[in-house]
PDB file of N, CA and C in Angstrom:
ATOM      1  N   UNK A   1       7.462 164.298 149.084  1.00  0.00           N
ATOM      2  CA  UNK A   1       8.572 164.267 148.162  1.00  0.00           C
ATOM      3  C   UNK A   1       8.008 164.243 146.743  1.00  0.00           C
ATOM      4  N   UNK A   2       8.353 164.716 145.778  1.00  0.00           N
ATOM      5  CA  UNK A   2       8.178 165.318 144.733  1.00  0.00           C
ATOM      6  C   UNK A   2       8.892 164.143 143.620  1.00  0.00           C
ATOM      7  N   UNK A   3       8.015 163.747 142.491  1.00  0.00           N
ATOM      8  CA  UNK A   3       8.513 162.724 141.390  1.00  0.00           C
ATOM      9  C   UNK A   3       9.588 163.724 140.344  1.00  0.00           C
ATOM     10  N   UNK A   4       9.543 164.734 140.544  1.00  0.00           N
ATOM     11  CA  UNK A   4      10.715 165.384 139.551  1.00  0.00           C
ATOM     12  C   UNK A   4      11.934 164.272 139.637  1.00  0.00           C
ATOM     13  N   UNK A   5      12.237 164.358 138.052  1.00  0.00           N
ATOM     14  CA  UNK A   5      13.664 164.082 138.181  1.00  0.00           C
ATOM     15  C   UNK A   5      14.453 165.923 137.450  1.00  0.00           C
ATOM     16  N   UNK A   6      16.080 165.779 137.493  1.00  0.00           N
ATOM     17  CA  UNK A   6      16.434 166.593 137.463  1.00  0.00           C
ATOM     18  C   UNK A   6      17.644 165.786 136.033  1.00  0.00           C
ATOM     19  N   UNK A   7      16.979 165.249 135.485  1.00  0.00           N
ATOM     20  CA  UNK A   7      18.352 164.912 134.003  1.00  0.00           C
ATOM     21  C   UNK A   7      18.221 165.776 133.058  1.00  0.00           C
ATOM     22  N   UNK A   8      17.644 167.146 133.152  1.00  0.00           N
ATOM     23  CA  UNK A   8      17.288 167.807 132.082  1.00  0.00           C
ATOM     24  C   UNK A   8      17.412 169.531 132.503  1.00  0.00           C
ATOM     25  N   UNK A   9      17.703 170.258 132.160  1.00  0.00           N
ATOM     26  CA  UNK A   9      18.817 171.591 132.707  1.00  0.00           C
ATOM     27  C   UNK A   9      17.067 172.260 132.493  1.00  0.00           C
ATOM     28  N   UNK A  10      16.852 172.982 133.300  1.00  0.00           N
ATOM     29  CA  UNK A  10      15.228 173.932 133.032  1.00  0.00           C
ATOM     30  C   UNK A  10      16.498 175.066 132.685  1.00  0.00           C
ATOM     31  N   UNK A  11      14.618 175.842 132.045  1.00  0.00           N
ATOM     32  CA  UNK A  11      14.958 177.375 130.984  1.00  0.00           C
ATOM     33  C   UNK A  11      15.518 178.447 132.086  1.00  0.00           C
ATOM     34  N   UNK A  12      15.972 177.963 133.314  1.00  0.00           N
ATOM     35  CA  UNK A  12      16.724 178.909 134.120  1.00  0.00           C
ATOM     36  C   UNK A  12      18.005 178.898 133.992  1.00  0.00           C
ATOM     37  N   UNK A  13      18.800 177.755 133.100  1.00  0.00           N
ATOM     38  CA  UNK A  13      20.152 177.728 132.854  1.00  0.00           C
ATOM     39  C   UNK A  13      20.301 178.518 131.660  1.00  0.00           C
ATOM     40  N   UNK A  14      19.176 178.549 130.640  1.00  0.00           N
ATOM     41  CA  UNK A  14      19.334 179.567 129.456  1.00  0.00           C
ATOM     42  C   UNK A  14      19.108 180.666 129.273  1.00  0.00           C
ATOM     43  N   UNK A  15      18.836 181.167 130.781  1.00  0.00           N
ATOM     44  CA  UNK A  15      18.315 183.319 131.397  1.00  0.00           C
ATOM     45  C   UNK A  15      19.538 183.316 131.667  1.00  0.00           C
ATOM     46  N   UNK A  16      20.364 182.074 132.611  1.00  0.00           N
ATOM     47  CA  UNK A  16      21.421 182.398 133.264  1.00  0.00           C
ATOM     48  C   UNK A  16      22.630 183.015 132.211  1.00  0.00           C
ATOM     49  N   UNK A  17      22.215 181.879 131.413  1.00  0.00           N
ATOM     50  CA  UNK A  17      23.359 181.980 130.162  1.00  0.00           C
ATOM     51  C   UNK A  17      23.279 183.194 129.399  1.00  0.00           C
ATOM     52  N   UNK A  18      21.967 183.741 129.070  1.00  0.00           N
ATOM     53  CA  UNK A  18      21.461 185.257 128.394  1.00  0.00           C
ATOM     54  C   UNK A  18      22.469 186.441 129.191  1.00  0.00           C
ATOM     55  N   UNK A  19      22.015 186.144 130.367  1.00  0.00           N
ATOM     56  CA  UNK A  19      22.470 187.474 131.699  1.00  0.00           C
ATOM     57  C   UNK A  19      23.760 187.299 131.412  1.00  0.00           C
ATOM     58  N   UNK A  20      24.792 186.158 131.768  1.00  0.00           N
ATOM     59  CA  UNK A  20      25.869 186.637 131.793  1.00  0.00           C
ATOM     60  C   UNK A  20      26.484 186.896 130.027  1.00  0.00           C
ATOM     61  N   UNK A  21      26.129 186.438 129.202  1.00  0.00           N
ATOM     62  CA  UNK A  21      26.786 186.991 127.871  1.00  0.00           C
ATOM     63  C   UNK A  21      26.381 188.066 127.553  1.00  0.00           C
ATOM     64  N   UNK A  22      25.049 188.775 128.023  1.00  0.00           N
ATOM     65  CA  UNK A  22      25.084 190.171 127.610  1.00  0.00           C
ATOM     66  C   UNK A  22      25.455 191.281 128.672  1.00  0.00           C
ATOM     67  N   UNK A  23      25.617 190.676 129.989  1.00  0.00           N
ATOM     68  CA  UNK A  23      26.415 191.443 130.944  1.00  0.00           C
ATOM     69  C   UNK A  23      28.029 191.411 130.444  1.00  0.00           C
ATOM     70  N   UNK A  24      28.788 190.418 130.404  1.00  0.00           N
ATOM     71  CA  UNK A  24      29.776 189.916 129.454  1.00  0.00           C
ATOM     72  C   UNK A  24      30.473 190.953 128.366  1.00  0.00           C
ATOM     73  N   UNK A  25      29.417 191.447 127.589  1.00  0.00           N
ATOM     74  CA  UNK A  25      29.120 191.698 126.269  1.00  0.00           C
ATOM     75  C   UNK A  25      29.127 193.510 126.510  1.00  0.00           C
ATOM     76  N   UNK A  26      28.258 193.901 128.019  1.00  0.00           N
ATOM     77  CA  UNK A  26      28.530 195.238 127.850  1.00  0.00           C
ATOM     78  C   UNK A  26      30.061 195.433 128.438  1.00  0.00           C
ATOM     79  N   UNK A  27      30.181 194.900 129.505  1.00  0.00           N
ATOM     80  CA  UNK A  27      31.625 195.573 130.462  1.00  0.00           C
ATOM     81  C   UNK A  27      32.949 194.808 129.477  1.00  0.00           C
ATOM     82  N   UNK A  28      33.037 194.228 128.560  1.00  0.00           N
ATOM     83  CA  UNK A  28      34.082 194.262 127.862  1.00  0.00           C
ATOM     84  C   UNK A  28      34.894 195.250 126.977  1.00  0.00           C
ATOM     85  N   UNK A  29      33.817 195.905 126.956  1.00  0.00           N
ATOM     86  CA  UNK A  29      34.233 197.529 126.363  1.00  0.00           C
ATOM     87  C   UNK A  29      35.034 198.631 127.672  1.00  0.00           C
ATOM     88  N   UNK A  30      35.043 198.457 128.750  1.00  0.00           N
ATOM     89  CA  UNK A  30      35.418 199.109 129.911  1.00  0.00           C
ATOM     90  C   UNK A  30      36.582 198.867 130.077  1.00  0.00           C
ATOM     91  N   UNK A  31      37.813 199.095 129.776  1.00  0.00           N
ATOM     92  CA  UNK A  31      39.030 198.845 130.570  1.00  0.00           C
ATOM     93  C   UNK A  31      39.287 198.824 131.688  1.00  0.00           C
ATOM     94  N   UNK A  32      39.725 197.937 131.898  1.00  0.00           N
ATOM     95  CA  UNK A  32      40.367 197.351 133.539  1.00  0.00           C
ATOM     96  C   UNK A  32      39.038 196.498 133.828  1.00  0.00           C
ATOM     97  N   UNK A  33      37.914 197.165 133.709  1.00  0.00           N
ATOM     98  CA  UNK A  33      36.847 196.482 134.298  1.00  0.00           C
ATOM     99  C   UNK A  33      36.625 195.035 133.463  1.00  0.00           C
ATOM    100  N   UNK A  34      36.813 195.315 132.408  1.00  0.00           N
ATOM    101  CA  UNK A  34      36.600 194.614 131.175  1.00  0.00           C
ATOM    102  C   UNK A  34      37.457 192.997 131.699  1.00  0.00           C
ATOM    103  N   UNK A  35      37.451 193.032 131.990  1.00  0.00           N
ATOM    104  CA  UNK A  35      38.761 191.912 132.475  1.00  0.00           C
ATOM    105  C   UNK A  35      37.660 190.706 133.201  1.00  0.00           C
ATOM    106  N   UNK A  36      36.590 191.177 133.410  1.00  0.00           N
ATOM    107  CA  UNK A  36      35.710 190.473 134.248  1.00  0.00           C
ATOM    108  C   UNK A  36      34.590 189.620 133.206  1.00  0.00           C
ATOM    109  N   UNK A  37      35.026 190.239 131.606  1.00  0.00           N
ATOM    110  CA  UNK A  37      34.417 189.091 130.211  1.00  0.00           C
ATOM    111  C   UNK A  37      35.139 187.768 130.445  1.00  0.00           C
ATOM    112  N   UNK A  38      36.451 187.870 130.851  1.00  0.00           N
ATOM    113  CA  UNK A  38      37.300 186.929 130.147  1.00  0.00           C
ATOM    114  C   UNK A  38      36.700 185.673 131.085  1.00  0.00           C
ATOM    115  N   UNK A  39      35.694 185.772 132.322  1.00  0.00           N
ATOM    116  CA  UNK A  39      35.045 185.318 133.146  1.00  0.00           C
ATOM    117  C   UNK A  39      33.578 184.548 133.141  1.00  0.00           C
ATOM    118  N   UNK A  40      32.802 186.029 132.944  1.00  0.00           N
ATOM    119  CA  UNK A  40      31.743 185.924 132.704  1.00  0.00           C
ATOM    120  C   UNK A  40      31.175 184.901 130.917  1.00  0.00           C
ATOM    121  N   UNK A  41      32.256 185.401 130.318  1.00  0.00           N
ATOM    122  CA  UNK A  41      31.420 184.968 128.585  1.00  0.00           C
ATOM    123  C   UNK A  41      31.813 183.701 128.654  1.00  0.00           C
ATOM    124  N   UNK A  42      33.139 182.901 128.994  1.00  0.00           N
ATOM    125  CA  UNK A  42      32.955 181.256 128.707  1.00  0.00           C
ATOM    126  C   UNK A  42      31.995 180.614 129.790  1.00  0.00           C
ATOM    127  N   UNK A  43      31.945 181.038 131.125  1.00  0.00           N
ATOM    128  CA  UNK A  43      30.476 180.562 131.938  1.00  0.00           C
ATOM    129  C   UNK A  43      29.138 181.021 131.400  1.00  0.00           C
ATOM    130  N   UNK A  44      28.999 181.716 130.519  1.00  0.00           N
ATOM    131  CA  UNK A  44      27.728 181.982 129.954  1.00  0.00           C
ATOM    132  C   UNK A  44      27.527 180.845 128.756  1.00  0.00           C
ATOM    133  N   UNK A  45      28.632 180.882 127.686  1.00  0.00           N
ATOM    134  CA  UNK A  45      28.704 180.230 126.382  1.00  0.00           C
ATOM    135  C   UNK A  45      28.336 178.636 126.935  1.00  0.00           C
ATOM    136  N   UNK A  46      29.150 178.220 128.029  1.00  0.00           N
ATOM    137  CA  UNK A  46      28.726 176.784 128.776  1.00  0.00           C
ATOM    138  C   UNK A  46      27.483 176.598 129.058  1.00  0.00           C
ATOM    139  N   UNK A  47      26.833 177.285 130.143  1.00  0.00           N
ATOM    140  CA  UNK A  47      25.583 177.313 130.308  1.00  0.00           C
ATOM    141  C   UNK A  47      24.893 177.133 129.456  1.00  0.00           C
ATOM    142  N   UNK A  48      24.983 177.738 127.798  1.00  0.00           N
ATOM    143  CA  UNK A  48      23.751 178.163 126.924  1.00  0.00           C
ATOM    144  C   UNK A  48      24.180 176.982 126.045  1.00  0.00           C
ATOM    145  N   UNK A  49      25.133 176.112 126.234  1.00  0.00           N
ATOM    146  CA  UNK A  49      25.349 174.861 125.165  1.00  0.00           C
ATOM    147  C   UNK A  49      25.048 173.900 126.393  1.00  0.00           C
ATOM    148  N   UNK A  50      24.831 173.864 127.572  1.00  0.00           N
ATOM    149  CA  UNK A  50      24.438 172.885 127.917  1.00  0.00           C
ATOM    150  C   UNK A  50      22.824 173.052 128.157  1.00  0.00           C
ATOM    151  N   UNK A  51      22.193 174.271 128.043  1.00  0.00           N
ATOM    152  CA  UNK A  51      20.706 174.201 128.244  1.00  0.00           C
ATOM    153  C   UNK A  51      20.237 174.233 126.865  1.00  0.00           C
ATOM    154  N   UNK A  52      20.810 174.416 125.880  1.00  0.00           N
ATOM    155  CA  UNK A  52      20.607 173.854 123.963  1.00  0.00           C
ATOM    156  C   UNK A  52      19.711 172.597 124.052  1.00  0.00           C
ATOM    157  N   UNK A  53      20.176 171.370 125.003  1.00  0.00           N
ATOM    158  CA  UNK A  53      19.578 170.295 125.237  1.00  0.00           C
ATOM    159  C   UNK A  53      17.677 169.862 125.661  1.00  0.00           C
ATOM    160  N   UNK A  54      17.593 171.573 126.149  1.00  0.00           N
ATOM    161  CA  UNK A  54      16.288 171.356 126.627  1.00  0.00           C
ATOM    162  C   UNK A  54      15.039 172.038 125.553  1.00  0.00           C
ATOM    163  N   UNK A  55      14.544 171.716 125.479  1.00  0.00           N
ATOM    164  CA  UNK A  55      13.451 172.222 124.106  1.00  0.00           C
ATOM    165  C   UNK A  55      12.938 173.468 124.912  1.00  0.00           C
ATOM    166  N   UNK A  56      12.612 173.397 126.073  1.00  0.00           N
ATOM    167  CA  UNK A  56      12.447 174.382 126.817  1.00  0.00           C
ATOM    168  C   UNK A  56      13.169 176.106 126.819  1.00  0.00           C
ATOM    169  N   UNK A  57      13.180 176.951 126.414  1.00  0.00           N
ATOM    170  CA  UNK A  57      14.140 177.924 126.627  1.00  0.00           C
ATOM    171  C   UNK A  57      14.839 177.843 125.663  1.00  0.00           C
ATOM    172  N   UNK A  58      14.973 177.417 124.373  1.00  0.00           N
ATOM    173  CA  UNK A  58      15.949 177.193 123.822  1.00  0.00           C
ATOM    174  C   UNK A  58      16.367 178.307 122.758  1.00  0.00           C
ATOM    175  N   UNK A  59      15.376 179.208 122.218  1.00  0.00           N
ATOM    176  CA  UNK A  59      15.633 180.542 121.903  1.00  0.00           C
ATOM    177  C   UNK A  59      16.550 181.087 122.927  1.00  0.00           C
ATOM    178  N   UNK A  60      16.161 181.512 123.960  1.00  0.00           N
ATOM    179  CA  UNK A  60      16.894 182.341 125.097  1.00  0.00           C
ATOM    180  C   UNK A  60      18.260 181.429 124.855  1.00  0.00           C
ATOM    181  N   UNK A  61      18.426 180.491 125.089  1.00  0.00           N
ATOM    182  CA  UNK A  61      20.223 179.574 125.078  1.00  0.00           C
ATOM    183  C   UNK A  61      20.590 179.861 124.074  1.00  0.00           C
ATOM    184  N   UNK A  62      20.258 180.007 122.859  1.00  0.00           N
ATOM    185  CA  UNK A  62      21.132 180.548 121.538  1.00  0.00           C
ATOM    186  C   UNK A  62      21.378 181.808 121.971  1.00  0.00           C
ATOM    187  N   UNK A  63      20.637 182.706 122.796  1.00  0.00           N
ATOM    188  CA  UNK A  63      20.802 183.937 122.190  1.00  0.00           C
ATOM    189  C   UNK A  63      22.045 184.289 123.320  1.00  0.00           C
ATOM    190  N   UNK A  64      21.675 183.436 124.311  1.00  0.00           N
ATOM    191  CA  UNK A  64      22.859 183.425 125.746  1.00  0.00           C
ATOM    192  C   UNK A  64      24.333 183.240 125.201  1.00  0.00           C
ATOM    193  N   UNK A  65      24.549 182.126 124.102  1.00  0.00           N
ATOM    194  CA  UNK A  65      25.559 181.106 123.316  1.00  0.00           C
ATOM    195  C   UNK A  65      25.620 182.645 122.127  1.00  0.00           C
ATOM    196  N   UNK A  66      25.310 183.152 121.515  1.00  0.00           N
ATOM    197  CA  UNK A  66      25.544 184.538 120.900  1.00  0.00           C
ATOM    198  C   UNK A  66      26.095 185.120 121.517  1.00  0.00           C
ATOM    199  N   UNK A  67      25.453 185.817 122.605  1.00  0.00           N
ATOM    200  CA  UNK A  67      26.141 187.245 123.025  1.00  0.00           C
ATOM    201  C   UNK A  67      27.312 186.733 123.914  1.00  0.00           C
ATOM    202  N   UNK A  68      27.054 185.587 124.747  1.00  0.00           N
ATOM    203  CA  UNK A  68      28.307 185.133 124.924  1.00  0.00           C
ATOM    204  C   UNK A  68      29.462 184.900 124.465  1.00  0.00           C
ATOM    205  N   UNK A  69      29.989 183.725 122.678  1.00  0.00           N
ATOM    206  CA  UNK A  69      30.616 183.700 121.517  1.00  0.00           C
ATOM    207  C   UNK A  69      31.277 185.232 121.086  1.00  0.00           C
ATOM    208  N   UNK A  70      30.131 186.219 121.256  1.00  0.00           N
ATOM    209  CA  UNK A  70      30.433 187.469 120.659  1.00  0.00           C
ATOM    210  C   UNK A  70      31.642 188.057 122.155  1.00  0.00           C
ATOM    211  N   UNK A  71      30.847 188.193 123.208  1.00  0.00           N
ATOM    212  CA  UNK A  71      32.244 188.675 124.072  1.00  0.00           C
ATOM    213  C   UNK A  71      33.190 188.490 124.299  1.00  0.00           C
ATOM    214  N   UNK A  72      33.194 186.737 123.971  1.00  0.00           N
ATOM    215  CA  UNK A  72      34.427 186.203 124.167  1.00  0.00           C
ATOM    216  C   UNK A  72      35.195 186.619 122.954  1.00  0.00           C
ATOM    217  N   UNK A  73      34.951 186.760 121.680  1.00  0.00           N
ATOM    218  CA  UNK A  73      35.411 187.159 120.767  1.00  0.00           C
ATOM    219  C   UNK A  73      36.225 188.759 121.177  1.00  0.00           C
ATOM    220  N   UNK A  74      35.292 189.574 121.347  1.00  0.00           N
ATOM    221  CA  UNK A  74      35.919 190.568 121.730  1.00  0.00           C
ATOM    222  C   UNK A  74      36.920 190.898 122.858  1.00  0.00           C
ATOM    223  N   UNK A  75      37.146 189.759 123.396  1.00  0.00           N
ATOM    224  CA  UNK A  75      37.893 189.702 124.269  1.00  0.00           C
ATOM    225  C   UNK A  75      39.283 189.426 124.511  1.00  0.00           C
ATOM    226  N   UNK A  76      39.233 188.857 123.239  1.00  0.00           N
ATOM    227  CA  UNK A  76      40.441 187.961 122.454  1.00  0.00           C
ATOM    228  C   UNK A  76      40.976 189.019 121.678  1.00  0.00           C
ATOM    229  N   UNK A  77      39.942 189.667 121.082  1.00  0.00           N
ATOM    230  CA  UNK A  77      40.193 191.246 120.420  1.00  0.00           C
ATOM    231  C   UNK A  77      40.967 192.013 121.056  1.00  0.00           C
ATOM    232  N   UNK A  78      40.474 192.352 122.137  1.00  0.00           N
ATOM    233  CA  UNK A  78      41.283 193.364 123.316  1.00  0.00           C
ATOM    234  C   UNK A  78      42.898 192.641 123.638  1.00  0.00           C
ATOM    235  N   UNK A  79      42.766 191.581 123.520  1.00  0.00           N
ATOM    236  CA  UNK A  79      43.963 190.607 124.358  1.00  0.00           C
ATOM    237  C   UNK A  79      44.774 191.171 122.698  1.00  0.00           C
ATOM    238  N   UNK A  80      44.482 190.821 121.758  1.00  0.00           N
ATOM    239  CA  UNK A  80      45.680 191.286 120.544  1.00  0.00           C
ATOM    240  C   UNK A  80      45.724 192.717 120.389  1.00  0.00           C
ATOM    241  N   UNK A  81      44.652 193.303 120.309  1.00  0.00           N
ATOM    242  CA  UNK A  81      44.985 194.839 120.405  1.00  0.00           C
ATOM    243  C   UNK A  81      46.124 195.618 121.161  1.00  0.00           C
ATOM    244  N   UNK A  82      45.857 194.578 122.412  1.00  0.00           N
ATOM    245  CA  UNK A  82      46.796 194.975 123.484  1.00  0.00           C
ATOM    246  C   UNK A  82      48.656 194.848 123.176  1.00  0.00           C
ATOM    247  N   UNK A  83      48.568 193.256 123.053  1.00  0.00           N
ATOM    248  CA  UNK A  83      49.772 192.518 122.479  1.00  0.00           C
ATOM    249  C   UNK A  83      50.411 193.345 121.522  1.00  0.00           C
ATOM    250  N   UNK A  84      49.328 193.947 120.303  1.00  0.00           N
ATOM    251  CA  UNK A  84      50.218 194.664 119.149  1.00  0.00           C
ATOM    252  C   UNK A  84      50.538 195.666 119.815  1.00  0.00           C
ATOM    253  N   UNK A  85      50.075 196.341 120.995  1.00  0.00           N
ATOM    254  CA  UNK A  85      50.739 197.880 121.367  1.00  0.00           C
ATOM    255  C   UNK A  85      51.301 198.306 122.055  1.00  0.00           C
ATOM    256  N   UNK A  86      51.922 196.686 122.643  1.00  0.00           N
ATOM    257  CA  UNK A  86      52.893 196.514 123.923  1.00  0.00           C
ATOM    258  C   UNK A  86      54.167 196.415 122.767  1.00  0.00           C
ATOM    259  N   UNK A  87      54.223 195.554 121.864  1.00  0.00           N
ATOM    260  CA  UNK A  87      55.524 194.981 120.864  1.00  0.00           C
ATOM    261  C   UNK A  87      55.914 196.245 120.263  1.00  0.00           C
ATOM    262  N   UNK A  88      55.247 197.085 119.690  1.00  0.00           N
ATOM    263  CA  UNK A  88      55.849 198.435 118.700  1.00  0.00           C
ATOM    264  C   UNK A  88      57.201 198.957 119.466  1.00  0.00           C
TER     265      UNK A  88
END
């Protein structure tokens, strides 16, 4: 048995967080498909603010917490784009 403890998130929660905000980040541009940001970018943005904590990886978690922030943004984009062109 192994002395690890586990109170501290390793730099695999801040790849995780990378992958899904820039996976996130491309298919939000895809209609219909796109629907699968509104998913992927707040489980990424989480991930990359909870692995922020580890000194470890912590470039990669900003950049996860970026491209993540950014899809979700655009996502919210699409959601009013939409809204204004349903009301006309």
């Amino acid at each position: 048995m192994s002395d690890q403890t586990y109170d501290r998130p390793g730099p695999g929660m801040a790849a995780a967080s990378l992958i899904l905000g820039v996976f996130g980040l491309m298919v939000v541009w895809i209609p219909l498909i796109g629907m699968i940001a509104w998913v992927l970018s707040p489980l990424g943005l989480v991930l990359g603010l909870v692995a922020l904590r580890n000194p470890a990886g912590r470039g990669v978690a900003i950049a996860g917490v970026t491209c993540s922030a950014i899809g979700l943004l655009a996502c919210f984009g699409w959601a009013m784009l939409f809204g204004a062109s349903v009301s006309i």
